[in-house]
C-alpha atoms as a PDB file:
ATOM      1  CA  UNK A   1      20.598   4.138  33.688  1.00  0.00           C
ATOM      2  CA  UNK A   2      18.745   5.724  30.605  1.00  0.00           C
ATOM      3  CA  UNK A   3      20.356   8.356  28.109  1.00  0.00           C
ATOM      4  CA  UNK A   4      20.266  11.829  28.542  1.00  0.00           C
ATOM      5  CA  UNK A   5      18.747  13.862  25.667  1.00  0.00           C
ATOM      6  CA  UNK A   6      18.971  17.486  25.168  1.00  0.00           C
ATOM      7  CA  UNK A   7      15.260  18.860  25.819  1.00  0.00           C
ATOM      8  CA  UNK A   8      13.041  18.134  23.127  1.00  0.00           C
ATOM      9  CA  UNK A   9      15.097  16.431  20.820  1.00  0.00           C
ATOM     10  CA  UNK A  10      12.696  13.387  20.866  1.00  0.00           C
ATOM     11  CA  UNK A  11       8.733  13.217  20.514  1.00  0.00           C
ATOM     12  CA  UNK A  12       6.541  11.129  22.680  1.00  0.00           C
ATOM     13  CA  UNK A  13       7.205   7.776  21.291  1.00  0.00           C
ATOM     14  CA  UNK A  14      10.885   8.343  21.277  1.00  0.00           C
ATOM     15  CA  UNK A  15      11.181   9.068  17.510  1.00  0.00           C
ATOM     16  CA  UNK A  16      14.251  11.728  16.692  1.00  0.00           C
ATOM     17  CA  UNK A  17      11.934  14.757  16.084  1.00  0.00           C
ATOM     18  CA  UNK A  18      13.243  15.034  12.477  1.00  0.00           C
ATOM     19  CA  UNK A  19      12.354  11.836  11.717  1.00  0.00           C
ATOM     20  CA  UNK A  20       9.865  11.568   8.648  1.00  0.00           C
ATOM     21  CA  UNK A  21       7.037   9.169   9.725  1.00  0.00           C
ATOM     22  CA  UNK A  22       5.763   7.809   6.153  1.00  0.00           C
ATOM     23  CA  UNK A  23       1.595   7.991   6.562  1.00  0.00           C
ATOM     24  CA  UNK A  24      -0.188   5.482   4.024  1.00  0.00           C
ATOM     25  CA  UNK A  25      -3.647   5.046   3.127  1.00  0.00           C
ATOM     26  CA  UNK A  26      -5.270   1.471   2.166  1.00  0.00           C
ATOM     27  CA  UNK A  27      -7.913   0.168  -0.545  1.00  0.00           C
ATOM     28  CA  UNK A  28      -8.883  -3.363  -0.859  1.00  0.00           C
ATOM     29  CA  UNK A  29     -10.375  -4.464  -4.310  1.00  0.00           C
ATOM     30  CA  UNK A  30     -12.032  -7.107  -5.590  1.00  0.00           C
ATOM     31  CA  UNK A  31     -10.031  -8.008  -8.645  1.00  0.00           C
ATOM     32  CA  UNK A  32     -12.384  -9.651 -12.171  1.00  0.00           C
ATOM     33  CA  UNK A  33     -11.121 -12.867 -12.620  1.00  0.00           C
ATOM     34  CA  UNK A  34      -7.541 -13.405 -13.918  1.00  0.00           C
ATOM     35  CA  UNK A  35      -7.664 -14.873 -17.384  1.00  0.00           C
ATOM     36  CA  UNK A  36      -4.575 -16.940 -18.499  1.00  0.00           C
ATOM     37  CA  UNK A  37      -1.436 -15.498 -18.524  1.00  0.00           C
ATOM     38  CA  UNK A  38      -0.459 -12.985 -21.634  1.00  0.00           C
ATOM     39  CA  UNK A  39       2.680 -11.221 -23.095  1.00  0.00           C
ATOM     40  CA  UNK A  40       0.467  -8.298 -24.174  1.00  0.00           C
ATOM     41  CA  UNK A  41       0.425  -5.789 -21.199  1.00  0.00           C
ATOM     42  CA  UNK A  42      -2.758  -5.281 -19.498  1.00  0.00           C
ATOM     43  CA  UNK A  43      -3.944  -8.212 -21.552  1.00  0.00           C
ATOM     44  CA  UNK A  44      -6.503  -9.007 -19.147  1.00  0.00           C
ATOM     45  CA  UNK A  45      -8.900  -7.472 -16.808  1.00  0.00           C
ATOM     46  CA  UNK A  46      -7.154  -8.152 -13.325  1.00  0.00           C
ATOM     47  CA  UNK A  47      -4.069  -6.345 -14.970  1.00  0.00           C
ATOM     48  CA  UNK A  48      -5.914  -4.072 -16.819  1.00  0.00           C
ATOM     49  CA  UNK A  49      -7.472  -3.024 -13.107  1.00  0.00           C
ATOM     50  CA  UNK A  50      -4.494  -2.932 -11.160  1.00  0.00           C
ATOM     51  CA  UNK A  51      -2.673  -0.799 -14.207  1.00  0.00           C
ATOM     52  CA  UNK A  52      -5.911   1.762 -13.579  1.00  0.00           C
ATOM     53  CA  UNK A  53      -4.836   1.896  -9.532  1.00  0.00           C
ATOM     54  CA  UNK A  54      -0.932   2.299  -9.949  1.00  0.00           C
ATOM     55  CA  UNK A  55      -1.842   5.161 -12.596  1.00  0.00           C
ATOM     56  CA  UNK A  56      -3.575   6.829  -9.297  1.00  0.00           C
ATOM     57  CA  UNK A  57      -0.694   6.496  -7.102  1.00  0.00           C
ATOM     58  CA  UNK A  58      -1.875   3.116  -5.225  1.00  0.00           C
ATOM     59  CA  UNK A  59       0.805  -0.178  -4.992  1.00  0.00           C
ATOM     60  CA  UNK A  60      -0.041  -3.485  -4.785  1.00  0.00           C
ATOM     61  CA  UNK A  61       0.611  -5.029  -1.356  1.00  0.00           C
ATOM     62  CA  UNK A  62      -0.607  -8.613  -1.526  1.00  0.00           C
ATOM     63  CA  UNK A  63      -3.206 -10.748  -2.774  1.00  0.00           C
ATOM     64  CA  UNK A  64      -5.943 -12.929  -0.789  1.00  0.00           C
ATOM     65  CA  UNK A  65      -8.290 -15.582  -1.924  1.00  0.00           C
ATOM     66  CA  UNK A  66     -11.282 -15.248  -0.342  1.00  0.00           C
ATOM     67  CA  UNK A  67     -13.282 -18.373   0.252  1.00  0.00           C
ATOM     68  CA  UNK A  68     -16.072 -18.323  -2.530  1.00  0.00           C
ATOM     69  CA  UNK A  69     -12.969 -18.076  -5.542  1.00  0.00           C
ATOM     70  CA  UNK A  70     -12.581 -13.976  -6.118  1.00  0.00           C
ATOM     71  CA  UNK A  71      -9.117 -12.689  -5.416  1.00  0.00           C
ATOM     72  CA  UNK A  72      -8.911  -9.554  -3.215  1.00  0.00           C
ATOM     73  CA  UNK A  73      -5.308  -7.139  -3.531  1.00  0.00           C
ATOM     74  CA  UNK A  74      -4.858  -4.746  -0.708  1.00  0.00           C
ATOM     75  CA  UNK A  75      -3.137  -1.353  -2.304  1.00  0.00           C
ATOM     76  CA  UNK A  76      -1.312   1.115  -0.330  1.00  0.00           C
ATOM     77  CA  UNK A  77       0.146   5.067  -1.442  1.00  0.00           C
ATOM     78  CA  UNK A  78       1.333   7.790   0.467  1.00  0.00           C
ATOM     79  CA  UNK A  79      -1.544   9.628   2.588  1.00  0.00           C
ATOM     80  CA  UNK A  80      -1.495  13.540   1.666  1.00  0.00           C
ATOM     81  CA  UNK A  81      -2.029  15.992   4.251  1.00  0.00           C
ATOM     82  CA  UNK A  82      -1.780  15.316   8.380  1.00  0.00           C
END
């Protein structure tokens, strides 16, 4: 026996319709090679990069090595508009 809702209280995919549905939008980049480790912040290009992305709003997700050596990072941030 299913629930009974009152009319319209749930969309299509059975989501409460209040429910905020959090919409993302994706970048992959290529990162520059990672130099040795530093205490200096953004002390080397990979950081320096991903430091230039979080100042635009993206997050860091996860990193990939690809098979020729380079290091990809998918970033995700919250998609504006519909």
């Amino acid at each position: 026996m299913s629930a009974s809702f009152p009319r319209g209280a749930l969309d299509g995919s059975g989501r409460d319709v209040g429910e905020t549905v959090a919409r993302w939008e994706y970048l992959i980049v290529v990162m520059p090679p990672f130099g040795p480790p530093t205490r200096t912040p953004g002390g080397s290009d990979a950081v320096h990069t991903l430091n230039e992305e979080g100042a635009l709003g993206w997050e860091a997700v996860t990193m990939m090595e690809l098979a020729d050596g380079r290091i990809t990072t998918l970033l995700k941030r919250p998609r504006l508009g519909p």
